[in-house]
PDB file of N, CA and C in Angstrom:
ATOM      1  N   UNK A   1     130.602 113.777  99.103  1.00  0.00           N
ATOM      2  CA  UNK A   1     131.999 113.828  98.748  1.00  0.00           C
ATOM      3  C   UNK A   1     132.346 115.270  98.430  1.00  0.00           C
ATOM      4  N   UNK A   2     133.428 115.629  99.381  1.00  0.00           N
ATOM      5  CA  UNK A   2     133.593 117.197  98.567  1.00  0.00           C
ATOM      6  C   UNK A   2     135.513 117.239  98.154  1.00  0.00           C
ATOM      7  N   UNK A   3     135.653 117.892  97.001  1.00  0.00           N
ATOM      8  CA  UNK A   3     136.884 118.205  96.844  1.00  0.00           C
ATOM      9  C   UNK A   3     136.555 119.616  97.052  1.00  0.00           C
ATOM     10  N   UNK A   4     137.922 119.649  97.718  1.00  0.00           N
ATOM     11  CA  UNK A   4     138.499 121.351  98.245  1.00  0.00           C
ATOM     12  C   UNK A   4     139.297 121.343  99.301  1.00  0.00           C
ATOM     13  N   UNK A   5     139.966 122.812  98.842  1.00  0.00           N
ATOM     14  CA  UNK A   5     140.916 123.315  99.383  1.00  0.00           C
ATOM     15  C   UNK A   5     141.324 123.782 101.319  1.00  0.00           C
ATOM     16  N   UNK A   6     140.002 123.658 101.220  1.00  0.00           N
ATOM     17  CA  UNK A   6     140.099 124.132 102.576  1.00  0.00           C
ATOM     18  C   UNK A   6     138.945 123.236 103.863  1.00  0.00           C
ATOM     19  N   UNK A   7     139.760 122.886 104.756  1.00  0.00           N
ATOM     20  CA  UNK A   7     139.226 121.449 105.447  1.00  0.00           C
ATOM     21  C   UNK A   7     138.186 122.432 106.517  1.00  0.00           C
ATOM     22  N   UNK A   8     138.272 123.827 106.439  1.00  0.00           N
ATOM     23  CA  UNK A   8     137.271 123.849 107.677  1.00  0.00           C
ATOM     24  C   UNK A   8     135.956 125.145 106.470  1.00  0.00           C
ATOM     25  N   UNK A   9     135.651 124.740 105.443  1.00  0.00           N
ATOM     26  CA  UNK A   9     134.572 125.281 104.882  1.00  0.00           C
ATOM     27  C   UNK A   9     133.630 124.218 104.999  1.00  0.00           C
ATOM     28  N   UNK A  10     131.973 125.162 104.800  1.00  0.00           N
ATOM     29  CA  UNK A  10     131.118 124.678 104.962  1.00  0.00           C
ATOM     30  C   UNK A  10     130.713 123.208 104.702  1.00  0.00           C
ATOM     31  N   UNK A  11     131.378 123.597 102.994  1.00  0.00           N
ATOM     32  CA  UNK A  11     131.181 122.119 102.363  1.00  0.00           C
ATOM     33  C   UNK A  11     132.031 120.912 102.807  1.00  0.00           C
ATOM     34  N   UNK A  12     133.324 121.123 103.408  1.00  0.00           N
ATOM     35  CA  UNK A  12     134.053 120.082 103.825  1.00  0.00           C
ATOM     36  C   UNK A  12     133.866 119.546 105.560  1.00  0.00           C
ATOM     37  N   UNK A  13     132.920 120.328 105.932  1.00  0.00           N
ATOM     38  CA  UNK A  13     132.345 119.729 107.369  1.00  0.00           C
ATOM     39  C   UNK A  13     130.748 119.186 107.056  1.00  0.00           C
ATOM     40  N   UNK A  14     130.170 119.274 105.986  1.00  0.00           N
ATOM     41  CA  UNK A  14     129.023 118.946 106.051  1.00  0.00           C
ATOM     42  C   UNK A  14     129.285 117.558 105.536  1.00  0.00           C
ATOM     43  N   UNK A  15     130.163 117.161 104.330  1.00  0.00           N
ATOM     44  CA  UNK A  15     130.650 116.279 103.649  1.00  0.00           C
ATOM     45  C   UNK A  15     130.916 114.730 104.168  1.00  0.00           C
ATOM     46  N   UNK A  16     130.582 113.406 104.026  1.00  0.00           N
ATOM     47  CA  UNK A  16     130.633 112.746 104.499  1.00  0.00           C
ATOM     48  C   UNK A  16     131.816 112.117 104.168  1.00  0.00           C
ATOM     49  N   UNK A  17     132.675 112.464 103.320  1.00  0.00           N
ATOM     50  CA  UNK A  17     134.211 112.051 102.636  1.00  0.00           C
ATOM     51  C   UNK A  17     134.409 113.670 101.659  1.00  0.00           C
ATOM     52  N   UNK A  18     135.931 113.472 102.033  1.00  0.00           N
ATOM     53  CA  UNK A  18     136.398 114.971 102.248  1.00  0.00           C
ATOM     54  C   UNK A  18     137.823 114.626 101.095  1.00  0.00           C
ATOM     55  N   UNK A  19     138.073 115.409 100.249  1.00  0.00           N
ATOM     56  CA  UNK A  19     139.333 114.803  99.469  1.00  0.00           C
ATOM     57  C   UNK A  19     140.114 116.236  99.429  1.00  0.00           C
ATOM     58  N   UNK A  20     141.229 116.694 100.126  1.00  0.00           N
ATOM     59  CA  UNK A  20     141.717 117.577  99.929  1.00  0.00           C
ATOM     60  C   UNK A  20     143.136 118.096  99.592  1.00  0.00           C
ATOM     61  N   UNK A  21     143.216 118.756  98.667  1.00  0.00           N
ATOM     62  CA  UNK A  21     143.988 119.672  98.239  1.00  0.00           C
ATOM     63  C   UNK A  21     144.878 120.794  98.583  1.00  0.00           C
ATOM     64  N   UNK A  22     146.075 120.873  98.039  1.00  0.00           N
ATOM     65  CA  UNK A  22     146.619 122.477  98.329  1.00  0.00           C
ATOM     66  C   UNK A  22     147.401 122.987  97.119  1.00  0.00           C
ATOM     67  N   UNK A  23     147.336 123.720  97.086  1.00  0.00           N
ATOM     68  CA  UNK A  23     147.392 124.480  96.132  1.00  0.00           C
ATOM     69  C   UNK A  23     148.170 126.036  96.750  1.00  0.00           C
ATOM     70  N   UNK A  24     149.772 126.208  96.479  1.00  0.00           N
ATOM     71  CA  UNK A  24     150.276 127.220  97.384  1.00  0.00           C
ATOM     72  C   UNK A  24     150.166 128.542  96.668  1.00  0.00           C
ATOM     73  N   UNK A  25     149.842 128.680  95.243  1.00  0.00           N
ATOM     74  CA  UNK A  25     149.819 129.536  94.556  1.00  0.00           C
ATOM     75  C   UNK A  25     149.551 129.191  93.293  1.00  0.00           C
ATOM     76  N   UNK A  26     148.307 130.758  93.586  1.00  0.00           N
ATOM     77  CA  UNK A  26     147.493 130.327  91.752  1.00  0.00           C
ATOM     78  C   UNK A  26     148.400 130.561  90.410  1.00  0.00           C
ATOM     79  N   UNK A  27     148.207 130.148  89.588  1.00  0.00           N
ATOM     80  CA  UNK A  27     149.067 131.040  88.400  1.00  0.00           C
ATOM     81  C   UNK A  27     148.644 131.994  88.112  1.00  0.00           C
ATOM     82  N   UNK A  28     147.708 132.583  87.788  1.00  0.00           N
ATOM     83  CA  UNK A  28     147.607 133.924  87.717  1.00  0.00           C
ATOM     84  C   UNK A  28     148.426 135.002  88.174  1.00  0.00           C
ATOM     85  N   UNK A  29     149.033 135.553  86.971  1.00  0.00           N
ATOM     86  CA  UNK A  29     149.999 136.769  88.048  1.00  0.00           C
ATOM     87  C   UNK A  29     149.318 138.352  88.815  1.00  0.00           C
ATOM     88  N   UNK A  30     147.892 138.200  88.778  1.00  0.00           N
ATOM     89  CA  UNK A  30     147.262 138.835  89.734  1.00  0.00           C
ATOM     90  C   UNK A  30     146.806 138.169  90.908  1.00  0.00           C
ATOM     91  N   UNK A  31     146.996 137.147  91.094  1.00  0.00           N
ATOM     92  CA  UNK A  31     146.573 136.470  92.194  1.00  0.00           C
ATOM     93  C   UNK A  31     145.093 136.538  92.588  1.00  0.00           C
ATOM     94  N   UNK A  32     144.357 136.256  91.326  1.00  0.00           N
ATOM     95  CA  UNK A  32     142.738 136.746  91.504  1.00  0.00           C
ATOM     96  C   UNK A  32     142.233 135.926  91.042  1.00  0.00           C
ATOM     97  N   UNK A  33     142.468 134.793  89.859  1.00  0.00           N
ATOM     98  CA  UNK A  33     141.806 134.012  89.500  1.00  0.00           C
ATOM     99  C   UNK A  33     141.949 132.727  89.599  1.00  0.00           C
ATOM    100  N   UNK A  34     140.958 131.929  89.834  1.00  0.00           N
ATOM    101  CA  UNK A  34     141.621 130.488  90.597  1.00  0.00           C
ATOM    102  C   UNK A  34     142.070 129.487  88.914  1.00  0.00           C
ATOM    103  N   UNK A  35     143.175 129.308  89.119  1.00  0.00           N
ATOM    104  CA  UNK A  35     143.607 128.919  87.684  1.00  0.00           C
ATOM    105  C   UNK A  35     144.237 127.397  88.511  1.00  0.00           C
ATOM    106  N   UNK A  36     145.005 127.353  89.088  1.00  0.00           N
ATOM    107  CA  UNK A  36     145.980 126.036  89.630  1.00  0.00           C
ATOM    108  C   UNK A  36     144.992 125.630  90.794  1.00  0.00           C
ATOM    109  N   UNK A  37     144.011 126.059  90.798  1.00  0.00           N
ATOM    110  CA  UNK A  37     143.720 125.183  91.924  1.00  0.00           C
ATOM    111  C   UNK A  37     142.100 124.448  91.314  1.00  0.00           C
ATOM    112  N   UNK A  38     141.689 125.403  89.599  1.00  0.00           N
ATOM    113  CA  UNK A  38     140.580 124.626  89.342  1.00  0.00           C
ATOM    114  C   UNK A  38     141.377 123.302  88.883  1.00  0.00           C
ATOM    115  N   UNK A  39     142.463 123.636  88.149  1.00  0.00           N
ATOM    116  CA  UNK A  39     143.384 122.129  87.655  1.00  0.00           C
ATOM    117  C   UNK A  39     143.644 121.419  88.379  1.00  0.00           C
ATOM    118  N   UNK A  40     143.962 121.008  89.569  1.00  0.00           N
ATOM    119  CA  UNK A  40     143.992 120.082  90.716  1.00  0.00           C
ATOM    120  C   UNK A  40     142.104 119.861  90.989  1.00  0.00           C
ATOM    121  N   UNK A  41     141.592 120.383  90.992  1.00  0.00           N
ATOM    122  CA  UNK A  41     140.396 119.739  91.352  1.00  0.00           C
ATOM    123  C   UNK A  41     139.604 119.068  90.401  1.00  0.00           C
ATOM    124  N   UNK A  42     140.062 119.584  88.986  1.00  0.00           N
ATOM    125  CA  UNK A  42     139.699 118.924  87.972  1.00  0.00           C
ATOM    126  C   UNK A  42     140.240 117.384  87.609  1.00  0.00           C
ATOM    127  N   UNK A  43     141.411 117.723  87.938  1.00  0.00           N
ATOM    128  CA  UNK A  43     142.603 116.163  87.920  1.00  0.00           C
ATOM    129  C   UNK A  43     142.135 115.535  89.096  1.00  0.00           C
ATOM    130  N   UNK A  44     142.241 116.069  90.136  1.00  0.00           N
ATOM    131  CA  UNK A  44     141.194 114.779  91.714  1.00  0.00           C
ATOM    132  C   UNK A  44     140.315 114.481  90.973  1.00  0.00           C
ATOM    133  N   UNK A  45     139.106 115.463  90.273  1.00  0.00           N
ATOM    134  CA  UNK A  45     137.901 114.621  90.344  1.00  0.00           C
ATOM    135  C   UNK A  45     138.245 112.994  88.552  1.00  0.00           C
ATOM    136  N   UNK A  46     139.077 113.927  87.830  1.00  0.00           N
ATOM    137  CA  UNK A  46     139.286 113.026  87.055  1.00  0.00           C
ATOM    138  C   UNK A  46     139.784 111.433  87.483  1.00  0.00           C
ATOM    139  N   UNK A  47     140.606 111.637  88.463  1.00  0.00           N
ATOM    140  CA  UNK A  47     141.210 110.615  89.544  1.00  0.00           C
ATOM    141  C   UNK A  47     139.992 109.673  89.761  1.00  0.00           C
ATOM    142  N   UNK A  48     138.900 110.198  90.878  1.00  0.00           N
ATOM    143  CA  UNK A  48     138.369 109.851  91.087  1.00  0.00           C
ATOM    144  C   UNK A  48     137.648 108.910  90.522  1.00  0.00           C
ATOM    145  N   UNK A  49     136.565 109.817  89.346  1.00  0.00           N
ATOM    146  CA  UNK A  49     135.991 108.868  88.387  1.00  0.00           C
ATOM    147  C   UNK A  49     136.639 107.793  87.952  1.00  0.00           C
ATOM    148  N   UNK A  50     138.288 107.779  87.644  1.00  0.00           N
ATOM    149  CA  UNK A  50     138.532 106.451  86.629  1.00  0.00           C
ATOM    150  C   UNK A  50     138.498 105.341  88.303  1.00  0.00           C
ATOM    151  N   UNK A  51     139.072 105.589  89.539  1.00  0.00           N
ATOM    152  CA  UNK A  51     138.786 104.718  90.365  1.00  0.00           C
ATOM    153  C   UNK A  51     137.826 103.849  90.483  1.00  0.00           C
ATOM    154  N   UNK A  52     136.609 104.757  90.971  1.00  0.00           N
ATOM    155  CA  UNK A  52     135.307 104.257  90.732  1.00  0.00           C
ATOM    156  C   UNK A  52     135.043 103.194  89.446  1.00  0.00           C
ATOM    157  N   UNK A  53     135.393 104.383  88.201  1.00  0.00           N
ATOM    158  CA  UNK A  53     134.771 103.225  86.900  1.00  0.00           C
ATOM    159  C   UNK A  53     135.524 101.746  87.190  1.00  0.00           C
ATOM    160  N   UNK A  54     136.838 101.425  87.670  1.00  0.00           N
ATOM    161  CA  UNK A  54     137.524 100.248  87.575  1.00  0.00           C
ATOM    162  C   UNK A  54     136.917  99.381  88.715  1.00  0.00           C
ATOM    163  N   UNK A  55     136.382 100.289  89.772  1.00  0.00           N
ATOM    164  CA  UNK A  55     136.192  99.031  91.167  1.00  0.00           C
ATOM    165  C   UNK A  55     134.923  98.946  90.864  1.00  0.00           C
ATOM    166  N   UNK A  56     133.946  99.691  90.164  1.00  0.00           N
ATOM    167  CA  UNK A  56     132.647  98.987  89.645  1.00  0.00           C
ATOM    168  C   UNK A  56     132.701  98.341  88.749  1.00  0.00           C
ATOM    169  N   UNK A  57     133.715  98.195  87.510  1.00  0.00           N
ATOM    170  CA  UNK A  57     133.676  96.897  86.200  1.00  0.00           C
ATOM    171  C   UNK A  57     132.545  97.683  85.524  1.00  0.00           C
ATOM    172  N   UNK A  58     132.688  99.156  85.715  1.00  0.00           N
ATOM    173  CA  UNK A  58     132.766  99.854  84.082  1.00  0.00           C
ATOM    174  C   UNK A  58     132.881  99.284  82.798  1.00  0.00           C
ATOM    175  N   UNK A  59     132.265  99.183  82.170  1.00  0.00           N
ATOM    176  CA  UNK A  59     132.756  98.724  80.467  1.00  0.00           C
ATOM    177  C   UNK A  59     132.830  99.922  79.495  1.00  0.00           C
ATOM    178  N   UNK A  60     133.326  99.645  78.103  1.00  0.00           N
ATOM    179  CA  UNK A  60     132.792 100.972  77.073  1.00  0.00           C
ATOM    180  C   UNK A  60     131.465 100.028  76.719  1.00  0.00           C
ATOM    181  N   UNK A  61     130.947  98.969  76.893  1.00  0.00           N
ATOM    182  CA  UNK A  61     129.443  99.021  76.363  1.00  0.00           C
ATOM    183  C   UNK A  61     128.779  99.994  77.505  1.00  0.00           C
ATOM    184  N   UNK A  62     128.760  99.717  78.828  1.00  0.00           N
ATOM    185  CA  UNK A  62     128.388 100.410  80.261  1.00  0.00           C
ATOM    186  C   UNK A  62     128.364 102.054  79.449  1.00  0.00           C
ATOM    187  N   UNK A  63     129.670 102.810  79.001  1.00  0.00           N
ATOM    188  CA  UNK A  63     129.982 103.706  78.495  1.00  0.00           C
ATOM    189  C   UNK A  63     128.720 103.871  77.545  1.00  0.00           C
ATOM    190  N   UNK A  64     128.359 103.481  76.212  1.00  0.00           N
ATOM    191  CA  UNK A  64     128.180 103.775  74.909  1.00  0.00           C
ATOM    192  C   UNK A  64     126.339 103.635  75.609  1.00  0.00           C
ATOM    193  N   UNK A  65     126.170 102.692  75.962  1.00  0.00           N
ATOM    194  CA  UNK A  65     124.189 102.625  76.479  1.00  0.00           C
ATOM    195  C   UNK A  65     124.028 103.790  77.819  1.00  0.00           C
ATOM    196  N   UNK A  66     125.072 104.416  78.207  1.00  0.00           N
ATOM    197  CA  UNK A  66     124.873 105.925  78.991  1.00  0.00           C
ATOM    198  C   UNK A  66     124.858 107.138  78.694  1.00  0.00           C
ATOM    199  N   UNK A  67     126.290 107.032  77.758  1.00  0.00           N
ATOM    200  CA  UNK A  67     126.575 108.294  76.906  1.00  0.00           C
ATOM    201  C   UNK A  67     125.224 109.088  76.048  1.00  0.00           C
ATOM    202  N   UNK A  68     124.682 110.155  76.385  1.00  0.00           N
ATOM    203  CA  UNK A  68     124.183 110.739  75.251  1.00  0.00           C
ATOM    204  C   UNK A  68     124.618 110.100  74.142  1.00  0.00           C
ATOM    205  N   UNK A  69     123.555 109.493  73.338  1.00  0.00           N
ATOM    206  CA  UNK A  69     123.914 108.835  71.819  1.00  0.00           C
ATOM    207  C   UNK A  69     124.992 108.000  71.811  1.00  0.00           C
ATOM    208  N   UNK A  70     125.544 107.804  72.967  1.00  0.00           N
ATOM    209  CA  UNK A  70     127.006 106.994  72.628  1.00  0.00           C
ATOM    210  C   UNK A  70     128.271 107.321  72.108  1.00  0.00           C
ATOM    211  N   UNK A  71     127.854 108.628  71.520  1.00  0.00           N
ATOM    212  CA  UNK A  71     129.043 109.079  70.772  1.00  0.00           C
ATOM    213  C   UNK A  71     130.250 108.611  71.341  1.00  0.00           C
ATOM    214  N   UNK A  72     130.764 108.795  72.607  1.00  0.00           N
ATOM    215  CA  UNK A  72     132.090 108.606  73.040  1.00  0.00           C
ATOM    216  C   UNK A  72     132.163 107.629  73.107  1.00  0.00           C
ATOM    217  N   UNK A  73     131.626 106.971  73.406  1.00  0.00           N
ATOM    218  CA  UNK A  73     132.231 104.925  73.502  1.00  0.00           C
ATOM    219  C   UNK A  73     132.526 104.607  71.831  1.00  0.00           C
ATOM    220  N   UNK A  74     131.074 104.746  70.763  1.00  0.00           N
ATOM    221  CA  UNK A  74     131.603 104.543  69.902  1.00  0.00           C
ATOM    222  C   UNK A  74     132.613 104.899  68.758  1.00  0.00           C
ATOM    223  N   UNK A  75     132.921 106.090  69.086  1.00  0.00           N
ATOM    224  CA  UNK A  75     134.548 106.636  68.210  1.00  0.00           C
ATOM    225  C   UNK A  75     135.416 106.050  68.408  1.00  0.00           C
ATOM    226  N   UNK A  76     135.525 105.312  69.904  1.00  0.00           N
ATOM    227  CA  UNK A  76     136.914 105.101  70.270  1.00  0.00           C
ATOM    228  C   UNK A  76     136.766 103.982  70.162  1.00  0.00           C
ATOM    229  N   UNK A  77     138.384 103.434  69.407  1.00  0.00           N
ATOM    230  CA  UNK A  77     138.694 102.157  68.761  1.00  0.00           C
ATOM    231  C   UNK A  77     139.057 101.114  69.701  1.00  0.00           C
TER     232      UNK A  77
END
């Protein structure tokens, strides 16, 4: 699975599912650092995961017996 921006890089032809993005301009007002386009790939992949967790029947127990220590399953009410 690759997220990215650009459909003819390495990683998106080697990739067996391809999820892509555009992104017309970074915020950065030097135009040097990838700022808007790590946030879209961060939000796809966030996308992603909750998909997955729902069409597998994810639980927060599933959550809390994975989590390092559980912490996150068990805080939340």
């Amino acid at each position: 699975m690759a997220l990215t921006s650009n459909a003819g890089s390495d990683l998106a032809r080697e990739a067996h599912h391809r999820l892509l993005y555009c992104v017309p301009r970074e915020a950065c007002p030097l135009e040097l650092a990838p700022t808007a386009s790590t946030t879209a790939a961060l939000a796809l992949g966030d996308a992603l995961a909750m998909v997955l967790l729902e069409s597998r029947g994810f639980t927060r127990d599933d959550f809390a017996r994975l989590h390092p220590a559980g912490n996150l399953a068990s805080s939340c009410s």
